[in-house]
N, C-alpha and C. Protein backbone atom coordinates (compact mmCIF):
# COMPACT_ATOMS: atom_id res chain seq x y z
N UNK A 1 0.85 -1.17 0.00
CA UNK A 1 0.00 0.00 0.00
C UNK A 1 0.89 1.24 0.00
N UNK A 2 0.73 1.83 -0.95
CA UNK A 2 1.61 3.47 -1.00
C UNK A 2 0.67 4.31 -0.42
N UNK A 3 1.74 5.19 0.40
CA UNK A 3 1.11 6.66 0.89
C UNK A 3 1.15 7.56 0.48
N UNK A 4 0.59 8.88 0.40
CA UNK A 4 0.03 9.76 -0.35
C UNK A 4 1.56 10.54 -0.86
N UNK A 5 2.64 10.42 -0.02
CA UNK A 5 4.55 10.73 -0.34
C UNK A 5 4.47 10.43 -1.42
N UNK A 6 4.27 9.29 -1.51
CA UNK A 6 4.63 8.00 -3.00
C UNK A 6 3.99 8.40 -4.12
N UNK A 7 2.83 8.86 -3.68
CA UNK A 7 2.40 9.42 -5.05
C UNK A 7 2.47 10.61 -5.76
N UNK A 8 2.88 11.36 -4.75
CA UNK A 8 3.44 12.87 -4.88
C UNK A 8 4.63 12.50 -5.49
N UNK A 9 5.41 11.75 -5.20
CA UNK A 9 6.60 11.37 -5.88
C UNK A 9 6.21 10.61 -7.53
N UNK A 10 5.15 9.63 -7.38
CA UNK A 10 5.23 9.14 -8.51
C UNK A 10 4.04 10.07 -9.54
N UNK A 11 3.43 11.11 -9.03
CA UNK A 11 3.27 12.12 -9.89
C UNK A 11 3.98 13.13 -10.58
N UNK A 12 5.10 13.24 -9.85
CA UNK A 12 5.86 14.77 -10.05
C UNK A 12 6.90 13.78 -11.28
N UNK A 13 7.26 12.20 -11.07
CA UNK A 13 7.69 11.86 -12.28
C UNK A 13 6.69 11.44 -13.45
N UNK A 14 5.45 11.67 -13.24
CA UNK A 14 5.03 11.20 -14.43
C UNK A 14 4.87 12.69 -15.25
N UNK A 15 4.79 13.77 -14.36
CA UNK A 15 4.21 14.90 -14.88
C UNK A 15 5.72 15.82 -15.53
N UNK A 16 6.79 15.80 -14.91
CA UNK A 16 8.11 16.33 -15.46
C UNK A 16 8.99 15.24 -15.71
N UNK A 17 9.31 14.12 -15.76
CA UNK A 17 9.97 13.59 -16.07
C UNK A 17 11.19 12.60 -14.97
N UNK A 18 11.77 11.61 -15.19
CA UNK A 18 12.53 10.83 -14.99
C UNK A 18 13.41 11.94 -14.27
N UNK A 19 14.18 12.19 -15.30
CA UNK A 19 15.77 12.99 -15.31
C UNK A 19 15.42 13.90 -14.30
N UNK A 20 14.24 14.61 -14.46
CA UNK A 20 14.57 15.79 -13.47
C UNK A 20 14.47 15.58 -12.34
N UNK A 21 13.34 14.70 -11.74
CA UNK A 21 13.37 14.33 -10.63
C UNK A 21 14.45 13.58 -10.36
N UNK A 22 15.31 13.09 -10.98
CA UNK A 22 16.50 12.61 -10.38
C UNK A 22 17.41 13.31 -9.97
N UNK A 23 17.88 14.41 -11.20
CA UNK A 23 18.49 15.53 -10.90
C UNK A 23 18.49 16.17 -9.62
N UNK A 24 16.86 16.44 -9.11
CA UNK A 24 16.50 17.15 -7.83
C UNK A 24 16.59 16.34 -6.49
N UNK A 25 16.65 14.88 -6.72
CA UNK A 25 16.85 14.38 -5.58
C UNK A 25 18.44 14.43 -5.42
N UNK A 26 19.37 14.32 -6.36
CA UNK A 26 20.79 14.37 -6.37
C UNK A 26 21.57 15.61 -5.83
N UNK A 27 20.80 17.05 -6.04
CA UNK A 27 21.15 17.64 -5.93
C UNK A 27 20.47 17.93 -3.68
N UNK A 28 19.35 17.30 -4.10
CA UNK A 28 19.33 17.77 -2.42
C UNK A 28 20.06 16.51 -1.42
N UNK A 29 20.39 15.65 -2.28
CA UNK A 29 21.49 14.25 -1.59
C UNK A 29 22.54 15.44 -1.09
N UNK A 30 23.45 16.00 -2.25
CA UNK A 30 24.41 16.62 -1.93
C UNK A 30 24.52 18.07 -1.15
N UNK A 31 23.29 18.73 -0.87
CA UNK A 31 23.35 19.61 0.02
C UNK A 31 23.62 18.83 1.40
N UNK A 32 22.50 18.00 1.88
CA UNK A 32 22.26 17.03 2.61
C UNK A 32 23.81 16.61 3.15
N UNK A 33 24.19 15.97 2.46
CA UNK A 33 26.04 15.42 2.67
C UNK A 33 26.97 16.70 3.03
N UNK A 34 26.57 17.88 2.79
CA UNK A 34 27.49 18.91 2.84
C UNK A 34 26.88 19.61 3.78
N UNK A 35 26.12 19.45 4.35
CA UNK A 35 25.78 19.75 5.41
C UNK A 35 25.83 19.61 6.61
N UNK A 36 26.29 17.85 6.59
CA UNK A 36 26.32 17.07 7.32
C UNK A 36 28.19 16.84 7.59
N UNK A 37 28.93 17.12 6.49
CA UNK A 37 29.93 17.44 6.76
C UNK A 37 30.89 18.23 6.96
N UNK A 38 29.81 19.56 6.71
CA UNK A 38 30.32 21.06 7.75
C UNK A 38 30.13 20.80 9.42
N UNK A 39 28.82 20.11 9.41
CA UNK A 39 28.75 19.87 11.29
C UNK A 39 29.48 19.14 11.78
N UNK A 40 30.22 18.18 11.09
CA UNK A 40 31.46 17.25 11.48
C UNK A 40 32.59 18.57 11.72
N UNK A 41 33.14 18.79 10.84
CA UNK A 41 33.95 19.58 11.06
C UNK A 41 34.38 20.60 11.82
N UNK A 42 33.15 21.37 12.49
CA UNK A 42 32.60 22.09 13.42
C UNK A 42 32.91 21.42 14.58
N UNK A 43 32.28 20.09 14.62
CA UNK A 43 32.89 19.25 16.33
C UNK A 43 34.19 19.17 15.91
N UNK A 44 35.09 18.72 15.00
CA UNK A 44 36.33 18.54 14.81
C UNK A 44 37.53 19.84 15.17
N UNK A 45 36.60 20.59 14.91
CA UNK A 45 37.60 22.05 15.25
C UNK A 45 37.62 22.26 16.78
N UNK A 46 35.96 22.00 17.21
CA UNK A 46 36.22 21.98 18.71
C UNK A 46 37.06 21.52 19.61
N UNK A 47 37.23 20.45 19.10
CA UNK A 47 38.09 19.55 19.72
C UNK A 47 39.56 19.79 19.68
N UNK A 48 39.89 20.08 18.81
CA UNK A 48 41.07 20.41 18.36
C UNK A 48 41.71 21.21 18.96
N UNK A 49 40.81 22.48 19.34
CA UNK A 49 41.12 24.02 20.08
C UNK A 49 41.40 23.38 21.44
N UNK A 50 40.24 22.71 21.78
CA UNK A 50 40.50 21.81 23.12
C UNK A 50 42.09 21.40 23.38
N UNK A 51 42.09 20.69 22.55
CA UNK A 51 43.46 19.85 22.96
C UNK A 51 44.51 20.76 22.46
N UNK A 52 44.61 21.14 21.51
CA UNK A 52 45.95 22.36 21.19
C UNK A 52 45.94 23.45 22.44
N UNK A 53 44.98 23.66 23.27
CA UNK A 53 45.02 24.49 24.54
C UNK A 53 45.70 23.38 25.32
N UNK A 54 45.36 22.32 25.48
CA UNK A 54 46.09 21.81 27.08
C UNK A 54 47.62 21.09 26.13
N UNK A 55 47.73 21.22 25.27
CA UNK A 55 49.29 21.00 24.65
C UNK A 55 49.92 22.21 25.28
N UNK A 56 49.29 23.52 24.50
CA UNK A 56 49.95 24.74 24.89
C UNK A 56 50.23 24.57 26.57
N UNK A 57 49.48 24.83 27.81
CA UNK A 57 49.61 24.80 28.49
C UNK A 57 50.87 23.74 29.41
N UNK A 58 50.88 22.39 28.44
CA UNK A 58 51.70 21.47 28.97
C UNK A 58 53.09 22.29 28.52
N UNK A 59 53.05 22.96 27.63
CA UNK A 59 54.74 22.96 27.04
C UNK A 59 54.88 24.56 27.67
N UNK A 60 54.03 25.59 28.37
CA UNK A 60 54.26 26.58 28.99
C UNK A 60 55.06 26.19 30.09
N UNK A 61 54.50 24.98 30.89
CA UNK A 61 54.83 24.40 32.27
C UNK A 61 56.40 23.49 32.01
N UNK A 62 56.47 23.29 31.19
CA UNK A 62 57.63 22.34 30.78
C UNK A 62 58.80 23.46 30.73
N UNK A 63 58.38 24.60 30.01
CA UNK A 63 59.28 25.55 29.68
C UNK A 63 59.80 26.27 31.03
N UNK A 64 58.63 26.35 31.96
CA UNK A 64 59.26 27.08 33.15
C UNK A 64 60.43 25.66 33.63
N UNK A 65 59.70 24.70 33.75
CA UNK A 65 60.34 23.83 34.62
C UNK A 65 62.03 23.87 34.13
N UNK A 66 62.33 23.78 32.95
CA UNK A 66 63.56 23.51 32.09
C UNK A 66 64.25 25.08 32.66
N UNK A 67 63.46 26.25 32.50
CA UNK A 67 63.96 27.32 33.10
C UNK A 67 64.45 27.17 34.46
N UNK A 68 63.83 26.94 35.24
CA UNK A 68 64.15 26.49 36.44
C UNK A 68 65.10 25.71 37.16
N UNK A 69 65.38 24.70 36.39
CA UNK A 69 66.28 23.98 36.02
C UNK A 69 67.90 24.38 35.29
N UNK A 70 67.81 25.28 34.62
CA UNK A 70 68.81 25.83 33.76
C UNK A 70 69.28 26.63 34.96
N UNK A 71 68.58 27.41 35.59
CA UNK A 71 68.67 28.81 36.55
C UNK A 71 69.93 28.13 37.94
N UNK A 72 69.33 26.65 38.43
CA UNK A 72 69.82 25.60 39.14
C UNK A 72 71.39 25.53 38.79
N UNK A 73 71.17 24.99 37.82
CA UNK A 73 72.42 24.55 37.00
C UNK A 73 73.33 25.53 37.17
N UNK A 74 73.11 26.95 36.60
CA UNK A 74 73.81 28.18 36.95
C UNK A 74 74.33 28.48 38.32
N UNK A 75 73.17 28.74 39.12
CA UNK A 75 74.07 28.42 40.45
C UNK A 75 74.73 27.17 40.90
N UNK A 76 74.93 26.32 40.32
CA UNK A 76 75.72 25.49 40.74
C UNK A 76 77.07 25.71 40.58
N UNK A 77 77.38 26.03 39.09
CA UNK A 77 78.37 26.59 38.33
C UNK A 77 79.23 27.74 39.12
N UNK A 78 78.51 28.55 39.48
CA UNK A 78 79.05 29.77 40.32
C UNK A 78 78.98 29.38 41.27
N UNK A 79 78.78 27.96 42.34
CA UNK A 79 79.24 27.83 43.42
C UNK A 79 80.97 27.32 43.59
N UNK A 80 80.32 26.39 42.26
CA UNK A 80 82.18 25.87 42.28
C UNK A 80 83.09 26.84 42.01
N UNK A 81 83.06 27.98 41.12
CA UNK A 81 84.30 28.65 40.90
C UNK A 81 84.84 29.57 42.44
């Protein structure tokens, strides 16, 4: 049993044609897909910012520490002479 979709569909091909209605479903496939893979990308960036922030942050903390460390080292140097 078809529903009243189906026939809206199988009117609009009997009344314009094959091709076009194919055309029009192809073309709203591919909005559809590009739509769907801008919102991917969108979480993908999120994420990204996410984690490139706590990278940054890890290698701020690394940098003092190595500073800190270097600073050490120095006074050590000038204890021995």
């Amino acid at each position: 049993m078809l529903c009243s979709g189906s026939f809206d569909i199988l009117n609009a091909i009997s009344i314009v044609g094959f091709p076009i209605v194919a055309a029009i479903a192809c073309a709203w496939y591919c909005k559809y897909s590009s739509d769907q893979y801008r919102a991917e990308v969108k979480d993908m960036q999120k994420d990204h910012k996410e984690e490139i922030a706590g990278i940054t942050e890890a290698l701020n903390n690394n940098t003092l520490v190595v500073q800190k460390l270097i600073d050490k080292l120095d006074n050590i140097g000038e204890c021995k002479k």
